[in-house]
Protein backbone atom coordinates (compact mmCIF):
# COMPACT_ATOMS: atom_id res chain seq x y z
CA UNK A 1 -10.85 7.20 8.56
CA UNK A 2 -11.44 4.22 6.31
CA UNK A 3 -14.26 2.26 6.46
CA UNK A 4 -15.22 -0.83 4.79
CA UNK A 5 -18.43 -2.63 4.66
CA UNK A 6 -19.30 -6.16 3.34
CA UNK A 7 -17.01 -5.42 0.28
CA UNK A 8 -17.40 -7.73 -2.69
CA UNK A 9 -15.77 -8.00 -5.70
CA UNK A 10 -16.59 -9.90 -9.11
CA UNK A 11 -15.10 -10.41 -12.26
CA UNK A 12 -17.13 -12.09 -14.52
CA UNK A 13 -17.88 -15.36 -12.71
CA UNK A 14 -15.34 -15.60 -10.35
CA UNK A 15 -15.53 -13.95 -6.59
CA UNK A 16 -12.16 -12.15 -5.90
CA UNK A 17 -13.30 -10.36 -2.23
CA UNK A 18 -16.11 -12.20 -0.44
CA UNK A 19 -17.64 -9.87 1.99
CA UNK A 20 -14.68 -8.35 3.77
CA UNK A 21 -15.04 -5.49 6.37
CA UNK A 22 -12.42 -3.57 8.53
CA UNK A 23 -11.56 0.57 10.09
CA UNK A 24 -8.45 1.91 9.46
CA UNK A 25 -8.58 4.85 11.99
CA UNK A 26 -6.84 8.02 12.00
CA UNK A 27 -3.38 8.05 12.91
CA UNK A 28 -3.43 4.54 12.27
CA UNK A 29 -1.62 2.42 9.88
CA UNK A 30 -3.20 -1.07 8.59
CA UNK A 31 -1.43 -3.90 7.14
CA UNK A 32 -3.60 -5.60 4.86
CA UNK A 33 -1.23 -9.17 4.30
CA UNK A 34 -2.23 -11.95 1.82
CA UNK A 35 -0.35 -14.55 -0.70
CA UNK A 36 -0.64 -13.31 -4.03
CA UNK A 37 -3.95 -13.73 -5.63
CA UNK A 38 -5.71 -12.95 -2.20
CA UNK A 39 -7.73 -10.05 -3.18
CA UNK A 40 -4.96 -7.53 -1.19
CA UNK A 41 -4.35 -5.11 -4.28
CA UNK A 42 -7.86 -5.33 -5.91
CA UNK A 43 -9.63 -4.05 -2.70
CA UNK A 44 -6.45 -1.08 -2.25
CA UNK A 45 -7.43 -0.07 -5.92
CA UNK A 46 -11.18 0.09 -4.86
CA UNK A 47 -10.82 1.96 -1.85
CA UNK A 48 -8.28 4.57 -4.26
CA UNK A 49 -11.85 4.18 -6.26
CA UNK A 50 -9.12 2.77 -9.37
CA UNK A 51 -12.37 0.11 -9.91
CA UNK A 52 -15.70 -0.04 -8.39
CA UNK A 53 -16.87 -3.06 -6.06
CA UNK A 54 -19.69 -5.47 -6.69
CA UNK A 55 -21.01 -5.02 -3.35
CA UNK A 56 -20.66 -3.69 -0.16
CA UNK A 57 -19.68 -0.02 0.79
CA UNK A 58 -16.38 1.99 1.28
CA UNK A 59 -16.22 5.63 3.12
CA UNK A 60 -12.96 7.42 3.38
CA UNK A 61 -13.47 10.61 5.39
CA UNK A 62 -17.35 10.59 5.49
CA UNK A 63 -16.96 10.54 1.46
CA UNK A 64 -18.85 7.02 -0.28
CA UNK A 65 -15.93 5.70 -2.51
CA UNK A 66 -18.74 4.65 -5.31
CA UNK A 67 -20.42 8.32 -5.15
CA UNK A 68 -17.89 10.70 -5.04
CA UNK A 69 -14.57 8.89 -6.70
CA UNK A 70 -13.34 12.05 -7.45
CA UNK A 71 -13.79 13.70 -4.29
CA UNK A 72 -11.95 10.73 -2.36
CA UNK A 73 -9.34 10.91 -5.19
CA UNK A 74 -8.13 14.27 -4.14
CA UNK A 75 -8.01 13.91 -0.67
CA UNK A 76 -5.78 10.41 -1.07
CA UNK A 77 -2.75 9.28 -2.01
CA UNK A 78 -2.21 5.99 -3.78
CA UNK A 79 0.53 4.45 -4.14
CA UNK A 80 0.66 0.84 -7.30
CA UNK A 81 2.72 -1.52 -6.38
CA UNK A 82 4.24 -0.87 -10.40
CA UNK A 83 5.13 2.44 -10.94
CA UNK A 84 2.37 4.27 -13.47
CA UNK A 85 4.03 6.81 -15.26
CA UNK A 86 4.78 8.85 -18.55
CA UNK A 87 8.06 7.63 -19.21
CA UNK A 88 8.70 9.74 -21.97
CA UNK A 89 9.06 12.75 -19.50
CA UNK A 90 11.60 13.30 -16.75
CA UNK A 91 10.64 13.07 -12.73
CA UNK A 92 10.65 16.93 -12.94
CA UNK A 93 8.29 17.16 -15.65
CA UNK A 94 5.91 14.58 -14.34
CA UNK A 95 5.75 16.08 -10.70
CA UNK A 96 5.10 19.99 -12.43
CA UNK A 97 2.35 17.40 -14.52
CA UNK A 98 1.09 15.85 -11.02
CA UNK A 99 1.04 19.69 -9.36
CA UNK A 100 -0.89 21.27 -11.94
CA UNK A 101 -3.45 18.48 -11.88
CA UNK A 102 -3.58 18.53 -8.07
CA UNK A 103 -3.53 22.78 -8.10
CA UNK A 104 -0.62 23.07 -5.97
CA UNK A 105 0.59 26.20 -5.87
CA UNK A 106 4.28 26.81 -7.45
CA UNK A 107 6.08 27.77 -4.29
CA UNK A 108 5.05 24.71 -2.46
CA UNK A 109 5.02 22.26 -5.49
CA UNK A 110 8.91 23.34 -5.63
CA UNK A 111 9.03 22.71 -1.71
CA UNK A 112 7.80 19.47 -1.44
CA UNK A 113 9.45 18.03 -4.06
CA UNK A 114 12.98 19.46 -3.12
CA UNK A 115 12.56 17.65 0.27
CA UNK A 116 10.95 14.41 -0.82
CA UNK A 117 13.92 14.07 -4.00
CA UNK A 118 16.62 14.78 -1.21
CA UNK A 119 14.94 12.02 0.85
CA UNK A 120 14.81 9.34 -1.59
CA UNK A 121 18.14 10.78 -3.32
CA UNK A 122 17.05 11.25 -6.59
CA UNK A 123 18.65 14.45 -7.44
CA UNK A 124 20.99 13.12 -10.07
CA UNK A 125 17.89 11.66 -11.73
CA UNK A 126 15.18 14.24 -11.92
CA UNK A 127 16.51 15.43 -15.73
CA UNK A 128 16.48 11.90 -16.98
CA UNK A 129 14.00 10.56 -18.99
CA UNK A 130 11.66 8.36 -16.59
CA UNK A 131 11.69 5.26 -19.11
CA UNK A 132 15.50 4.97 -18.57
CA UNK A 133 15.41 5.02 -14.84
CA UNK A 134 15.86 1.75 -12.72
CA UNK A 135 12.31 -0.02 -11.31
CA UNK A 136 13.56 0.44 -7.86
CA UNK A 137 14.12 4.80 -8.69
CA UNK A 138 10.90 4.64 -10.69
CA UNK A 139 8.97 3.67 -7.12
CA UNK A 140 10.69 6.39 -5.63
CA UNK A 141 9.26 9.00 -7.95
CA UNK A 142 5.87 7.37 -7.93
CA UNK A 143 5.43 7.10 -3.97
CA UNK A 144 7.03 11.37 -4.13
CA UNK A 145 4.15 12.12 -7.10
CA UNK A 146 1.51 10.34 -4.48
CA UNK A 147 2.53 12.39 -1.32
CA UNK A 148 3.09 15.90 -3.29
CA UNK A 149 -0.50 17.07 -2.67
CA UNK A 150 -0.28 15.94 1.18
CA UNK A 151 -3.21 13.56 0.74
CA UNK A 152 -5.34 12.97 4.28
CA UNK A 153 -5.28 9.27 3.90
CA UNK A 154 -2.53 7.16 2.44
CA UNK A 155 -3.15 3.83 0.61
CA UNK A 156 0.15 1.80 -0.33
CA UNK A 157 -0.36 -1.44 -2.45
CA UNK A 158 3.23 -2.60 -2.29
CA UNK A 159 4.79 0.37 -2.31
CA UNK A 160 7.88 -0.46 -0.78
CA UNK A 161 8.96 -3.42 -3.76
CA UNK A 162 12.01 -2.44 -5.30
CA UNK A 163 13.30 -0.04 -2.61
CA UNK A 164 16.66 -0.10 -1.81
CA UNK A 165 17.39 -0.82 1.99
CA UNK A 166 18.11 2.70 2.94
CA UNK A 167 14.66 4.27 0.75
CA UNK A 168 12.85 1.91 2.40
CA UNK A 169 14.01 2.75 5.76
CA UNK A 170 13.24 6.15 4.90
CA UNK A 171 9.91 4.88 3.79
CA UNK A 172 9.31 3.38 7.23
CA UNK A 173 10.15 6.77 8.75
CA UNK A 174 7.75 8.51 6.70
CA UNK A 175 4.64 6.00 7.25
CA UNK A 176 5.33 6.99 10.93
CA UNK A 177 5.26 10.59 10.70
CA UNK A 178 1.96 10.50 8.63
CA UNK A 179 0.58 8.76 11.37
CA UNK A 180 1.60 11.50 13.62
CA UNK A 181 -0.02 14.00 11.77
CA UNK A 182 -3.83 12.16 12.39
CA UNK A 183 -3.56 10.24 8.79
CA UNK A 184 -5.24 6.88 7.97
CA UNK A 185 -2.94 4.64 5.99
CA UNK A 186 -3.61 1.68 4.59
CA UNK A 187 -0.62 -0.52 3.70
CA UNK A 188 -0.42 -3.93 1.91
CA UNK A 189 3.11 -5.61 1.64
CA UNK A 190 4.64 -8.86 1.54
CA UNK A 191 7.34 -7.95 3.70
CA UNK A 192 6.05 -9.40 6.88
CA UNK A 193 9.25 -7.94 8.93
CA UNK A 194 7.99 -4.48 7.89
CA UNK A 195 4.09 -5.17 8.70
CA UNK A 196 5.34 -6.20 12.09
CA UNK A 197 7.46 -2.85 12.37
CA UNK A 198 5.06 -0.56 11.07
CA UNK A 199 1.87 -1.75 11.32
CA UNK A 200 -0.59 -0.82 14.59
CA UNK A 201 -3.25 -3.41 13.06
CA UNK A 202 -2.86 -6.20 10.63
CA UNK A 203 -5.83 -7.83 8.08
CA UNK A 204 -4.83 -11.54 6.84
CA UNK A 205 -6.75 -11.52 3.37
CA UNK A 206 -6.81 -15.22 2.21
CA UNK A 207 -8.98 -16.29 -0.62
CA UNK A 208 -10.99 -13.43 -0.58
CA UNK A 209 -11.94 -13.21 3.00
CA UNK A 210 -10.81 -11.64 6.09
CA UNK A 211 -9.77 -14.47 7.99
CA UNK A 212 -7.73 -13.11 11.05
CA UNK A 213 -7.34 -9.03 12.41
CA UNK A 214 -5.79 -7.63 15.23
CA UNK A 215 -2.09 -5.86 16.50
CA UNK A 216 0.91 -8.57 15.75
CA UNK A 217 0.98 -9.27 19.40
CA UNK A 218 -2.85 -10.26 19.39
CA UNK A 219 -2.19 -12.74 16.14
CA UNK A 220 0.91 -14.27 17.83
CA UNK A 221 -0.68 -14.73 20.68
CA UNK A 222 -3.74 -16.32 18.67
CA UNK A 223 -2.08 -18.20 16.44
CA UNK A 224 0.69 -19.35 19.16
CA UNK A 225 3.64 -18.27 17.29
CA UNK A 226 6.68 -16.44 18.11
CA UNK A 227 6.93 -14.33 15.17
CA UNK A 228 4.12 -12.50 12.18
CA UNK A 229 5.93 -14.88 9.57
CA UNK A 230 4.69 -18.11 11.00
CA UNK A 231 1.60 -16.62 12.12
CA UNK A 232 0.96 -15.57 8.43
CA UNK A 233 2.03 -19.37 7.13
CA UNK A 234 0.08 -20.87 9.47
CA UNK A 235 -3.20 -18.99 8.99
CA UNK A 236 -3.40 -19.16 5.22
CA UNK A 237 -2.51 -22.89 5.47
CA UNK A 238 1.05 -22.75 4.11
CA UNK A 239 2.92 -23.32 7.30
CA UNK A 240 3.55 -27.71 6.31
CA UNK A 241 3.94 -26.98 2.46
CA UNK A 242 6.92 -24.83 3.03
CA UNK A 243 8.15 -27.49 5.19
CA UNK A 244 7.64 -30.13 2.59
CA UNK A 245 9.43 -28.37 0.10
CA UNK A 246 12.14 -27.36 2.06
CA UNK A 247 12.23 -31.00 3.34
CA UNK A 248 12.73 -32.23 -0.55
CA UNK A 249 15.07 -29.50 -1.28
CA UNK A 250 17.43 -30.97 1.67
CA UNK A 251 16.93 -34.56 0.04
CA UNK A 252 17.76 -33.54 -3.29
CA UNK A 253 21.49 -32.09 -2.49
């Protein structure tokens, strides 16, 4: 289970999260949605305890994010939404890098990594060189190096940018299956079609606060909209300046 408490974040003057709170439960997956500059990956980086908050309070599994980072480090899995990796070695090397630092035994290092490479189909890549490897199969072996130590809670900050249809698909399946297993994932994407498929809950982030949370039926039905793309464009306010610019777009030709 996640919980978050009044978080707040500062950098220098400026307020990035004001206050927010939510639960992701277990066997739950939570879409955290926002326009860019929202505050969406700077609170997934605090609850991977990648930076500390200003205020407020995060526990992941009973474990206080700002007390024990470490300790909620190796029982999660986080996934940037840009791929951070040593691109001077290949995918092999790196995951045999991720296992050792993890302590996963040989056998089932070699196990879990034959699966998750046939999943994404990566085989032909694992000898290569990471630096020379596409952004969309550099994801690929950064979400594998975040699941190889089969982490009890899950957090995502994008991680599905770059996929191709089919790894994302496979992605999808995944997401569900960790859910099956009792895990609490927390998932932030701008692909609202996905949110909608995926997610049991959904968090609209906008300016730093927590402005709207429930399933997508409950914010359609809220927000009187058909479908989670409108309901996202109306909530954050963007729902008549998409319609202006599409309306001088039409002009123009």
């Amino acid at each position: 289970m996640i919980e978050v408490e009044n978080l707040t974040k500062r950098f220098g003057g400026k307020v990035v999260l004001k206050g927010i709170s939510f639960t992701v439960h277990d066997g739950e997956i939570y879409g955290l949605l926002g326009p860019n500059g929202s505050g969406k990956s700077t609170t997934m980086r605090i609850l991977a305890g990648i930076i500390p908050s200003s205020d407020g309070k995060v526990v992941i599994n009973g474990i206080n994010v700002a007390e024990r980072p470490m300790d909620v480090k190796r029982i999660t899995g986080y996934i940037p939404e840009t791929p951070l990796l040593y691109e001077s070695l290949t995918p092999m090397e790196f995951f045999s890098l991720v296992g050792s630092i993890r302590g996963i035994p040989k056998g089932e290092l070699e196990g879990r990594v034959e699966r998750l490479v046939s999943a994404f189909g990566i085989g032909e890549y694992i000898g290569e060189l990471i630096g020379t490897l596409s952004f969309g199969t550099r994801q690929k072996v950064s979400i594998i190096a975040g699941l190889l130590h089969d982490p009890e809670v899950l957090i995502f900050d994008e991680a599905i940018n770059g996929l191709d249809p089919k790894s994302a698909r496979i992605m999808k399946e995944l997401l569900n299956g960790f859910k099956e297993e009792g895990k609490s994932i927390a998932f932030s994407t701008h692909v609202l079609a996905i949110a909608e498929a995926v997610c049991d809950r959904i968090g609209i982030i906008y300016n730093g606060e927590l402005i709207a949370e429930g399933t997508p039926d409950e914010l359609k039905s809220f927000a009187h909209e058909e479908n989670l793309e409108d309901v996202f464009l109306k909530l954050t306010q963007s729902q008549e300046e998409v319609s202006s610019l599409v309306r001088a777009l039409r002009e123009a030709f």
